[in-house]
N, C-alpha and C. Protein backbone atom coordinates (compact mmCIF):
# COMPACT_ATOMS: atom_id res chain seq x y z
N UNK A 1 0.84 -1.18 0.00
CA UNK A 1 0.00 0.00 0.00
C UNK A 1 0.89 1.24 0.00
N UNK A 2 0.74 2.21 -1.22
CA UNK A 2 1.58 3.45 -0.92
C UNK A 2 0.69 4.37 0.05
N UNK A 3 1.89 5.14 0.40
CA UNK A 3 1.57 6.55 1.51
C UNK A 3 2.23 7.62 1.18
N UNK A 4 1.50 8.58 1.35
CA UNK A 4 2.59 10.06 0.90
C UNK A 4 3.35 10.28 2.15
N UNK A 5 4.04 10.48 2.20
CA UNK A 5 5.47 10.99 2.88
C UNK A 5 5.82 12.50 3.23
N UNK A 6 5.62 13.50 2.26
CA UNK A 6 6.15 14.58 1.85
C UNK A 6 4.81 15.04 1.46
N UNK A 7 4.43 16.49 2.06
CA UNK A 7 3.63 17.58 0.97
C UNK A 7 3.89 18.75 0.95
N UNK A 8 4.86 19.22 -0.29
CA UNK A 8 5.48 21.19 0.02
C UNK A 8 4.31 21.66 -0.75
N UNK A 9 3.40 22.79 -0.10
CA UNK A 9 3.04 23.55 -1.12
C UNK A 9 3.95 24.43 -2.09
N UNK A 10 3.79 24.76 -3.10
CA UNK A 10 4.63 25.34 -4.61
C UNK A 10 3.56 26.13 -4.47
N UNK A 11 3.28 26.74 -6.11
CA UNK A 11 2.69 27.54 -6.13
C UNK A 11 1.27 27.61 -5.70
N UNK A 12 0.10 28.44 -6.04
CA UNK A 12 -1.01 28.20 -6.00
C UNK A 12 -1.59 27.35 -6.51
N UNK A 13 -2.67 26.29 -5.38
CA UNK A 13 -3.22 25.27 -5.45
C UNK A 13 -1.93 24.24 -6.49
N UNK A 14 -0.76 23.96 -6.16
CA UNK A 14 0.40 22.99 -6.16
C UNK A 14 0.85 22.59 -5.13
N UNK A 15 1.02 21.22 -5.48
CA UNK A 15 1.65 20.65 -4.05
C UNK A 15 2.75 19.48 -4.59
N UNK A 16 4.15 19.93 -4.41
CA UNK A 16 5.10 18.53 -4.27
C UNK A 16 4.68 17.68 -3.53
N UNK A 17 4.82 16.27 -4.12
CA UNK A 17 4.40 15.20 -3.40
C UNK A 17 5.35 14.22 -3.29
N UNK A 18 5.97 13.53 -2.25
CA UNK A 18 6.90 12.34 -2.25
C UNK A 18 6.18 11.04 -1.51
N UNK A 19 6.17 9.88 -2.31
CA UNK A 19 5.57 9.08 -2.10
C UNK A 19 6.50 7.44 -1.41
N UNK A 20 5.57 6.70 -0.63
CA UNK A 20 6.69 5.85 0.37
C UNK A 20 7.05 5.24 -1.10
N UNK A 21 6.77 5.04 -2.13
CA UNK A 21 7.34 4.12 -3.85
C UNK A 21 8.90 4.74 -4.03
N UNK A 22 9.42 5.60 -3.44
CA UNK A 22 10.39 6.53 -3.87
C UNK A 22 9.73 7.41 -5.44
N UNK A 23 8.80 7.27 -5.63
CA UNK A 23 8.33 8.39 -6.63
C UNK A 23 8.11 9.92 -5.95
N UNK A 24 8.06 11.10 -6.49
CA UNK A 24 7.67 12.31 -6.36
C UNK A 24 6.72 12.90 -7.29
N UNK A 25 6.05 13.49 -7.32
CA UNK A 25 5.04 14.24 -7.88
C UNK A 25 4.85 15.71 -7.85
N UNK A 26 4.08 16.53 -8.95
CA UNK A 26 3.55 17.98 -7.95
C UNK A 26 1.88 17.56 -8.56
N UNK A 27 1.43 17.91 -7.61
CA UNK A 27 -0.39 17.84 -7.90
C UNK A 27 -1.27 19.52 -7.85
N UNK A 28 -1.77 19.29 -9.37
CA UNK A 28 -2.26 20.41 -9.66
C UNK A 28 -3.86 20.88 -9.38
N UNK A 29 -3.68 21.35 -7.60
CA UNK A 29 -4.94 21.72 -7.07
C UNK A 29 -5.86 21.97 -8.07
N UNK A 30 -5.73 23.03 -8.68
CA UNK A 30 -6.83 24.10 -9.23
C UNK A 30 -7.49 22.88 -11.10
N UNK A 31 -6.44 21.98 -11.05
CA UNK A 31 -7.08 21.29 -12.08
C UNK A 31 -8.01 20.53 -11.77
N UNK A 32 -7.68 19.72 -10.06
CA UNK A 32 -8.73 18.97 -10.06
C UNK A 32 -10.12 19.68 -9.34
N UNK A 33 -10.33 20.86 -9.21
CA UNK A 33 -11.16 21.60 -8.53
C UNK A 33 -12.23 21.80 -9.39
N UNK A 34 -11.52 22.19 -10.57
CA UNK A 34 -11.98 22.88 -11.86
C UNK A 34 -13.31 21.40 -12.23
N UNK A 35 -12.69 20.03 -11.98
CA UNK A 35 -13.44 19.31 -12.28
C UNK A 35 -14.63 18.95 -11.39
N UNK A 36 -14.33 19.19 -10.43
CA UNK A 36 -15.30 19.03 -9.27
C UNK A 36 -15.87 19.83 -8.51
N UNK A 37 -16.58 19.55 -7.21
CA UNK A 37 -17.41 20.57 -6.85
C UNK A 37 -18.21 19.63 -5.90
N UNK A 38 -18.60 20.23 -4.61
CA UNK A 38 -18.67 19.64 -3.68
C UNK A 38 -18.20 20.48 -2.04
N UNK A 39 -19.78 20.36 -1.12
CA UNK A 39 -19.19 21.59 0.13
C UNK A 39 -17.48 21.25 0.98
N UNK A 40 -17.24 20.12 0.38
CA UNK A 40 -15.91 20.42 1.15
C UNK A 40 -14.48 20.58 0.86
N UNK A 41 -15.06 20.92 -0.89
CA UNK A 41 -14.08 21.27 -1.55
C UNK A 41 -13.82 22.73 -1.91
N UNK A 42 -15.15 22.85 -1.32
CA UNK A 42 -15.60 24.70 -1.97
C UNK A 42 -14.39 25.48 -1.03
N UNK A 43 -13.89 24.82 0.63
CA UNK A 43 -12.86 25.49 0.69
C UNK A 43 -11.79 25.50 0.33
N UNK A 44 -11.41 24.40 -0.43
CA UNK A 44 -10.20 24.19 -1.19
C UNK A 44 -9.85 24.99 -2.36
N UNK A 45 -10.77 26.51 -2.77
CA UNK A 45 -10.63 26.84 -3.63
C UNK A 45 -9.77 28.10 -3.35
N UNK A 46 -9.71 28.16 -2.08
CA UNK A 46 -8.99 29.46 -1.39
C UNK A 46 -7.52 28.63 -1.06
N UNK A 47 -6.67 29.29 -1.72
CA UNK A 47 -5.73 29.42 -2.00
C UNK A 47 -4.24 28.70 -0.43
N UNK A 48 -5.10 30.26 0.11
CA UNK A 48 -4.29 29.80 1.58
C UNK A 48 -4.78 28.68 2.39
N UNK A 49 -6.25 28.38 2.04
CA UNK A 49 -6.81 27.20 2.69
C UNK A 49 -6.09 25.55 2.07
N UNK A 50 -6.19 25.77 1.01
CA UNK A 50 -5.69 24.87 0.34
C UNK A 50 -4.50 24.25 0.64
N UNK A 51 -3.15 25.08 0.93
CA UNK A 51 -2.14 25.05 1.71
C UNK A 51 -2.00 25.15 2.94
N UNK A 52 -2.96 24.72 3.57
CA UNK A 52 -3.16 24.25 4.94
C UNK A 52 -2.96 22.70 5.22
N UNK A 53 -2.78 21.86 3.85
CA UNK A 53 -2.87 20.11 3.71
C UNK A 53 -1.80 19.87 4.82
N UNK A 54 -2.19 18.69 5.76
CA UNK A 54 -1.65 18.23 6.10
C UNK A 54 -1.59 16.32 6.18
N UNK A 55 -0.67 15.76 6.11
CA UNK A 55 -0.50 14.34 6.15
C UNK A 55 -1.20 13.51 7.11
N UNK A 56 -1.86 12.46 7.22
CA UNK A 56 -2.01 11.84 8.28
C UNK A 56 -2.93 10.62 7.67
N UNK A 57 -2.11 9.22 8.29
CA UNK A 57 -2.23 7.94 7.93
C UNK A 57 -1.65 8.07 6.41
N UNK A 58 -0.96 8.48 5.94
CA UNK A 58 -0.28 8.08 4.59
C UNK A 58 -1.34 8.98 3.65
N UNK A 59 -2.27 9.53 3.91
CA UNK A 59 -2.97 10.34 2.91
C UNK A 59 -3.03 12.11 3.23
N UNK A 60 -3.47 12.74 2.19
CA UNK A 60 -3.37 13.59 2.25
C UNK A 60 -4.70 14.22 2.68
N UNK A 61 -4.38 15.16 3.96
CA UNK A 61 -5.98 16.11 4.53
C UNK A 61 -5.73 17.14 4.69
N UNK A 62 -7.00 17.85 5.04
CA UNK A 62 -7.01 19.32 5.51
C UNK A 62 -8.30 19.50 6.58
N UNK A 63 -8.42 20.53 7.00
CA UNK A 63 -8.94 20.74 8.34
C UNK A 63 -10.30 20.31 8.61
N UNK A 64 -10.87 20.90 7.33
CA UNK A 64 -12.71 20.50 7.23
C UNK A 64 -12.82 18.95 6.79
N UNK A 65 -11.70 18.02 6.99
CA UNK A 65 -12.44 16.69 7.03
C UNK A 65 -11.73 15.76 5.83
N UNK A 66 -11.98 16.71 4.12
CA UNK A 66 -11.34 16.13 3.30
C UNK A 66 -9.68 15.13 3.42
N UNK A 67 -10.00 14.17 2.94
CA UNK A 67 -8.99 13.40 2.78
C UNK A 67 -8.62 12.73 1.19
N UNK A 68 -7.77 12.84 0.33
CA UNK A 68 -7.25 12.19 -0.80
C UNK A 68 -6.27 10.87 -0.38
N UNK A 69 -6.27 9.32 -0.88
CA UNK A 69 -5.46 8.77 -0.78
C UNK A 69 -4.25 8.77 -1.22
N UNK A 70 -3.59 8.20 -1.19
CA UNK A 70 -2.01 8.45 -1.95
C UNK A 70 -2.53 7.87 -3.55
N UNK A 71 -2.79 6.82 -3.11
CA UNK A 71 -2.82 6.13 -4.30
C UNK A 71 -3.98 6.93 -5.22
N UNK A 72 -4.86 7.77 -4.87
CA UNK A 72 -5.25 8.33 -5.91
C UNK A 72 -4.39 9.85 -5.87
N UNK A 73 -4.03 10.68 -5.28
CA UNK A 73 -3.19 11.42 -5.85
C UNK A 73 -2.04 11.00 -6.48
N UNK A 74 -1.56 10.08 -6.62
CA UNK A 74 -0.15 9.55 -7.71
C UNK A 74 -0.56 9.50 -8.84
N UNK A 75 -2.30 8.86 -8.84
CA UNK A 75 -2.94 9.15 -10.19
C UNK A 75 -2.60 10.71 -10.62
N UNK A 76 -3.55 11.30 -10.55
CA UNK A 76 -3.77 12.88 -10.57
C UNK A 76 -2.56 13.38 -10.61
N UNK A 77 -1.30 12.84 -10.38
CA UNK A 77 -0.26 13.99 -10.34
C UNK A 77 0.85 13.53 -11.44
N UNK A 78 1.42 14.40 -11.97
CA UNK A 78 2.84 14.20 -12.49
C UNK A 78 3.67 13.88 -11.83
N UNK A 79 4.10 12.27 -11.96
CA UNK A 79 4.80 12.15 -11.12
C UNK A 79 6.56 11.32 -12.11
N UNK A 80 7.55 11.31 -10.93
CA UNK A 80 8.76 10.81 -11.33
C UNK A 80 9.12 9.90 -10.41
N UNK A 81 10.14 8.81 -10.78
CA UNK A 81 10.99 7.98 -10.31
C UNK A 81 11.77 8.87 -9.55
N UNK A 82 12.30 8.51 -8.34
CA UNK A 82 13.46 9.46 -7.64
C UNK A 82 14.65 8.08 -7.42
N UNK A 83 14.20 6.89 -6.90
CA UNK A 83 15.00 5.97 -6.21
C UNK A 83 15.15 4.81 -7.44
């Protein structure tokens, strides 16, 4: 089972991602926003909220609840071999 490891916010709605695979990624907030829609994403559209993500159990969250798995953000993101 992968887990994210690492989340730097970059620019707006971007986030470097390092994953336990030794892969890295950056995941492009505002693309997957653009596709969706939903009350607990509506705060994810604010910028500084957005960069509030924090890690916990190997996935990625933020304050109001939302959680992404690893394994679906590795989808969603550009990612590279590091190891």
């Amino acid at each position: 089972m992968i887990k994210l490891l690492n989340a730097k916010p970059l620019a707006s709605h971007q986030l470097e991602l390092s994953f336990s695979d030794g892969t890295q990624g950056v995941f492009n907030g505002a693309a997957y926003l653009a596709t969706r829609s939903g009350p607990l994403l509506e705060a994810l559209r604010d910028p500084a909220y957005f960069a509030r993500c924090f890690i916990e159990a190997g996935g990625l969250c933020w304050p109001n609840g939302l959680e992404l798995p690893a394994a679906r953000l590795k989808e969603l993101s550009e990612v590279e071999q590091t190891t």
